[in-house]
Protein backbone atom coordinates (compact mmCIF):
# COMPACT_ATOMS: atom_id res chain seq x y z
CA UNK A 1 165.03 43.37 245.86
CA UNK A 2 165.10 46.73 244.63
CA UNK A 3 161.84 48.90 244.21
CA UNK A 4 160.00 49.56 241.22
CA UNK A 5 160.34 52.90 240.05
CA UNK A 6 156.33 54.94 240.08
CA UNK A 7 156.86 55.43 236.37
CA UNK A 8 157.03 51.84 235.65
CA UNK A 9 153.60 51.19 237.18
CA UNK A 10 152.23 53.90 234.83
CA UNK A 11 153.15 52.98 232.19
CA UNK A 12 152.10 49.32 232.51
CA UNK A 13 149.07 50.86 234.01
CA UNK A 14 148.42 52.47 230.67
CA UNK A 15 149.11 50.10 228.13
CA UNK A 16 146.94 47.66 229.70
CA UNK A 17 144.06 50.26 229.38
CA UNK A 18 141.22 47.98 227.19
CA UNK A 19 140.44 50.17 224.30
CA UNK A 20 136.62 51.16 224.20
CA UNK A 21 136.91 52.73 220.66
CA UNK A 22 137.64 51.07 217.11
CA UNK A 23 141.12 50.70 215.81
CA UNK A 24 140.48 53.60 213.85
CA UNK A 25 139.95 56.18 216.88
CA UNK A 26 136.37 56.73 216.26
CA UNK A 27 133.72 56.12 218.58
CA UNK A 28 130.79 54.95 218.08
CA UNK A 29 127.70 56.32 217.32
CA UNK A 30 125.06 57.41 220.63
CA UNK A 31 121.69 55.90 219.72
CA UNK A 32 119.09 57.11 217.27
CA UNK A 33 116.19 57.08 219.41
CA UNK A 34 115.97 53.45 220.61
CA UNK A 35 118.02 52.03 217.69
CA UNK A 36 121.53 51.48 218.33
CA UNK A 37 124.35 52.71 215.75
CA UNK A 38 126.71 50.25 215.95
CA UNK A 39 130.42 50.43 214.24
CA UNK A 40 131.40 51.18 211.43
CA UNK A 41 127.28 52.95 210.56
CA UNK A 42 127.80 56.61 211.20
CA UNK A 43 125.10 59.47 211.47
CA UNK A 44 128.00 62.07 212.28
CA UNK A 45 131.12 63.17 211.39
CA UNK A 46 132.38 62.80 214.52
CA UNK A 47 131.30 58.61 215.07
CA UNK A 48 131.97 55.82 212.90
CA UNK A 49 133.35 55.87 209.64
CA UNK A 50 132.22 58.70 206.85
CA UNK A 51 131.26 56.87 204.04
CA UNK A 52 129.22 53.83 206.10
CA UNK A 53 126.48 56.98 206.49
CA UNK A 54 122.87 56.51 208.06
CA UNK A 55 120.74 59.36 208.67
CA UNK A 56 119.05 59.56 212.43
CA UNK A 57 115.65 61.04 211.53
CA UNK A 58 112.98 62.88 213.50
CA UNK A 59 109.27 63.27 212.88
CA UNK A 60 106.82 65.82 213.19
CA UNK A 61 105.26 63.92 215.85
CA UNK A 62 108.62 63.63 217.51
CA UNK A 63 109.47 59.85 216.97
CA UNK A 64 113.10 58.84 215.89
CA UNK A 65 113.75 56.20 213.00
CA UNK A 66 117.26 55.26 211.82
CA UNK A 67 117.30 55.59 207.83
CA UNK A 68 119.25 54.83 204.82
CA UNK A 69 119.45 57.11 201.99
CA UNK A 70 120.05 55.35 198.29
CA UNK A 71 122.31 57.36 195.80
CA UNK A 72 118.93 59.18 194.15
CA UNK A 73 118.42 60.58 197.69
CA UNK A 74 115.43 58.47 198.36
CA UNK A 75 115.15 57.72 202.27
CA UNK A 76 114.45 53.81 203.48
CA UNK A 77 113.68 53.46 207.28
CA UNK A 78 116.57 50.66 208.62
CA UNK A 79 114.11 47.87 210.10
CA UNK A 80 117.12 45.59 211.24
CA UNK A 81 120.64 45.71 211.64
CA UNK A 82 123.10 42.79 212.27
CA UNK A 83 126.82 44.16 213.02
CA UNK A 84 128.13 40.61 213.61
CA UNK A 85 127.40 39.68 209.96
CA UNK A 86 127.56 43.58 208.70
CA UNK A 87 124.34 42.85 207.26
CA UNK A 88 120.95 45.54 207.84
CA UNK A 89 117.83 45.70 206.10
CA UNK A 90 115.34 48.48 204.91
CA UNK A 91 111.65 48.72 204.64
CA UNK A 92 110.90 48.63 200.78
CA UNK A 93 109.18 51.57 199.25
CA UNK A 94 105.28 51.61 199.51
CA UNK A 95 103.17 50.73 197.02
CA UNK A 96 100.83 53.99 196.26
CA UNK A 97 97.37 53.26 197.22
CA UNK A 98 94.71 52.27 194.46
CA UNK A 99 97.75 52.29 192.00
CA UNK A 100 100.67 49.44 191.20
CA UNK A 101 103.46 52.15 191.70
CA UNK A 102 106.16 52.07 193.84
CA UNK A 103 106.96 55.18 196.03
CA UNK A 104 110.13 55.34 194.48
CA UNK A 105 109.06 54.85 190.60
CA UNK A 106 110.24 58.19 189.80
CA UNK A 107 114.03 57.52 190.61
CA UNK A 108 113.65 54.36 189.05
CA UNK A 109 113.54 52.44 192.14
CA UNK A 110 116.64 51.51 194.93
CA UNK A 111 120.05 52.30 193.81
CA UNK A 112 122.89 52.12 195.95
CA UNK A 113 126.30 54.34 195.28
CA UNK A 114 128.64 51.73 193.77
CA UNK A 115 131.55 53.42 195.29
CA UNK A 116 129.91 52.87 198.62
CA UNK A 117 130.45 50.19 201.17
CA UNK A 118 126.97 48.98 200.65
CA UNK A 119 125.06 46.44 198.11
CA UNK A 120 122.76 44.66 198.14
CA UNK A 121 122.51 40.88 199.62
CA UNK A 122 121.64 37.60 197.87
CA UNK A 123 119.39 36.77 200.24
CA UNK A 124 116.59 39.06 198.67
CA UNK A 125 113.81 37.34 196.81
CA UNK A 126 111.89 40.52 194.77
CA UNK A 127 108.70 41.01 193.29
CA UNK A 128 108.27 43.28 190.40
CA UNK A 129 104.52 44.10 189.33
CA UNK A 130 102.57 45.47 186.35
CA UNK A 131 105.47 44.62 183.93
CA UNK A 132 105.63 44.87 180.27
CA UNK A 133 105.58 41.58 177.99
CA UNK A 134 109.20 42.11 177.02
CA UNK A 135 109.89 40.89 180.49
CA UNK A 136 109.17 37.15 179.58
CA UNK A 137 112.29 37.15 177.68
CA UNK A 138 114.22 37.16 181.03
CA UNK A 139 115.00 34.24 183.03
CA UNK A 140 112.52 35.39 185.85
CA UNK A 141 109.96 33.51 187.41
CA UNK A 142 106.23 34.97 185.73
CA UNK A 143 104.24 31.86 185.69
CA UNK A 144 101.01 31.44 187.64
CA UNK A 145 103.00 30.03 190.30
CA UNK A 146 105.24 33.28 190.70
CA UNK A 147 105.53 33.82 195.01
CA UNK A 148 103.73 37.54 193.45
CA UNK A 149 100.56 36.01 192.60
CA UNK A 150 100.53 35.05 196.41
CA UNK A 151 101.23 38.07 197.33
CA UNK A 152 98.33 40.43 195.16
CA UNK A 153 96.01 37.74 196.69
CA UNK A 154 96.73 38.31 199.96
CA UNK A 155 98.62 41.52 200.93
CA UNK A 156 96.28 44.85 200.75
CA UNK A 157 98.59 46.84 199.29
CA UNK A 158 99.35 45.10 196.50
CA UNK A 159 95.56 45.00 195.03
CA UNK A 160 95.78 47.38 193.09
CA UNK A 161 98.32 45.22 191.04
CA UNK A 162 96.48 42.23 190.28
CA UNK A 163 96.06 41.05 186.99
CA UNK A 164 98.93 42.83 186.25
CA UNK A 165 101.86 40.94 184.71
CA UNK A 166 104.41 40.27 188.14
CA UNK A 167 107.29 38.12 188.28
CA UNK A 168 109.75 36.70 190.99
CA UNK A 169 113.60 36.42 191.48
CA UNK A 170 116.57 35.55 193.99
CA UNK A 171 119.28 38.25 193.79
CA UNK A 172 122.23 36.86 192.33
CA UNK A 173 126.01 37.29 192.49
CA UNK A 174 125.27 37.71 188.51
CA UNK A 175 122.86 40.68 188.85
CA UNK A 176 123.61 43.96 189.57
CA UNK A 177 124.44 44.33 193.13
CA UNK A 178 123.64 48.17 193.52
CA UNK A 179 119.95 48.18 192.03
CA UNK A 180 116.48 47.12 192.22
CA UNK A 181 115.28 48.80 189.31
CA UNK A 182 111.55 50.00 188.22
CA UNK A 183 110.16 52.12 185.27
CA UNK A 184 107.63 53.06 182.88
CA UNK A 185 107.07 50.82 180.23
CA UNK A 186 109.13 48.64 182.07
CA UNK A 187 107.93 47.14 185.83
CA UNK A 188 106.65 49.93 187.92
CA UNK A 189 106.36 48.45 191.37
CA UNK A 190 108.25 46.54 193.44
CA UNK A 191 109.06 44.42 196.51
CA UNK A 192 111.13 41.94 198.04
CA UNK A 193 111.99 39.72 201.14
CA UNK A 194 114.82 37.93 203.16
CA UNK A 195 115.43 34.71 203.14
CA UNK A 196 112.24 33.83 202.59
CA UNK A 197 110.51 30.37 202.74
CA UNK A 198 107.91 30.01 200.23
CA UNK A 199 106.09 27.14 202.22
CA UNK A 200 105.27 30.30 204.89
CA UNK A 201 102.27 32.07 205.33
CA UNK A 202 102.66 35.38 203.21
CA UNK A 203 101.72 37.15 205.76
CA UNK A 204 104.95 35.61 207.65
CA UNK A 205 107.47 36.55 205.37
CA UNK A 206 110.21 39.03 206.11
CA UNK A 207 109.71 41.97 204.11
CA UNK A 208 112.56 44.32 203.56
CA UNK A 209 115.63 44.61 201.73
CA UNK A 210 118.79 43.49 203.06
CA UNK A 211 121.36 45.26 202.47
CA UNK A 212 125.50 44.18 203.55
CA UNK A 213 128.46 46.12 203.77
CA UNK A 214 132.47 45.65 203.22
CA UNK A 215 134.03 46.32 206.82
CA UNK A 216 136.23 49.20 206.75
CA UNK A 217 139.81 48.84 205.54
């Protein structure tokens, strides 16, 4: 039997090599803080994929936080994040004390970048507050029943929105993927949960917006 030339075990050597990096060549991203970064999320050029963007954050006090940035250039802190089912989800914006405004009134709430990989997931019940009457027009739940009343009763933040007008709704396939949308004269604060189960204990319920992506092509 003759002997196997050196350069054949290389090579085999070599092309049996697992690959520890994505198809694309880019590695992921180290962690931000505690948080892993997993593939495709990037918070450099140089890890991940460009346009699936996060932004690795550091405080004054020194503490890390992985963070989403919506299309206005608002910030959201990234609570969650589920690569298996390329799903994540935010913190929603804060309701200013003493008021029934959102943090985020003045850029008319959460907007994705429709040219991004990102919208937003059908999972999300939301709660607008202090709303106009034209609202009732809509197909949204404002009755006395609405999961918001439960939520000004219970949830200190939202006190300074009760007796307000405040409605509920499921994010649909038929609504506007991209937006959660606030404004004067129209609803002026806002928030919403996942998957939520109204038979729950408010103070149970997952609060956040959860946000999916398209895996890269």
């Amino acid at each position: 039997m003759e002997p196997v030339p050196a350069a054949a075990f290389l090579f085999l050597f070599i092309i049996q090599l697992p690959s520890s990096s994505p198809s694309s060549g880019s590695p992921p991203c180290p962690k931000c803080g505690p948080t892993e970064v997993p593939y495709p999320l990037s918070t450099d050029d140089n890890c991940g994929e460009p346009s699936y963007r996060v932004h690795c954050s550091t405080s004054v006090n020194g503490s890390t936080s992985l963070e989403f940035m919506s299309a206005d250039g608002i910030y959201y802190k990234i609570l969650s994040i589920d690569p298996a089912s390329r799903r994540l989800v935010v913190s929603p914006p804060s309701i200013l004390k003493d008021t029934c405004l959102s943090s985020d009134l003045d850029s008319g709430g959460m907007r994705l970048d429709e040219d991004s990989p990102f919208n937003i997931s059908t999972r999300n019940t939301v709660m607008l507050f202090n709303c106009s009457k034209n609202i009732l027009a809509s197909p949204l739940n404002c009755s006395s029943n609405s999961l918001c009343r439960q939520y000004e009763d219970s949830v200190a933040v939202a006190r300074g929105c009760r007796g307000s007008l405040c409605c509920h709704y499921l994010k649909d396939s038929a609504m506007t993927s991209h937006r959660i949308r606030v404004r004067v004269g129209g609803c002026t604060a806002y928030t919403a949960m996942v998957n939520v189960n109204a038979t729950e204990p408010v103070e149970s319920w997952d609060y956040g917006v959860e946000l999916q992506w398209a895996p890269p092509s």
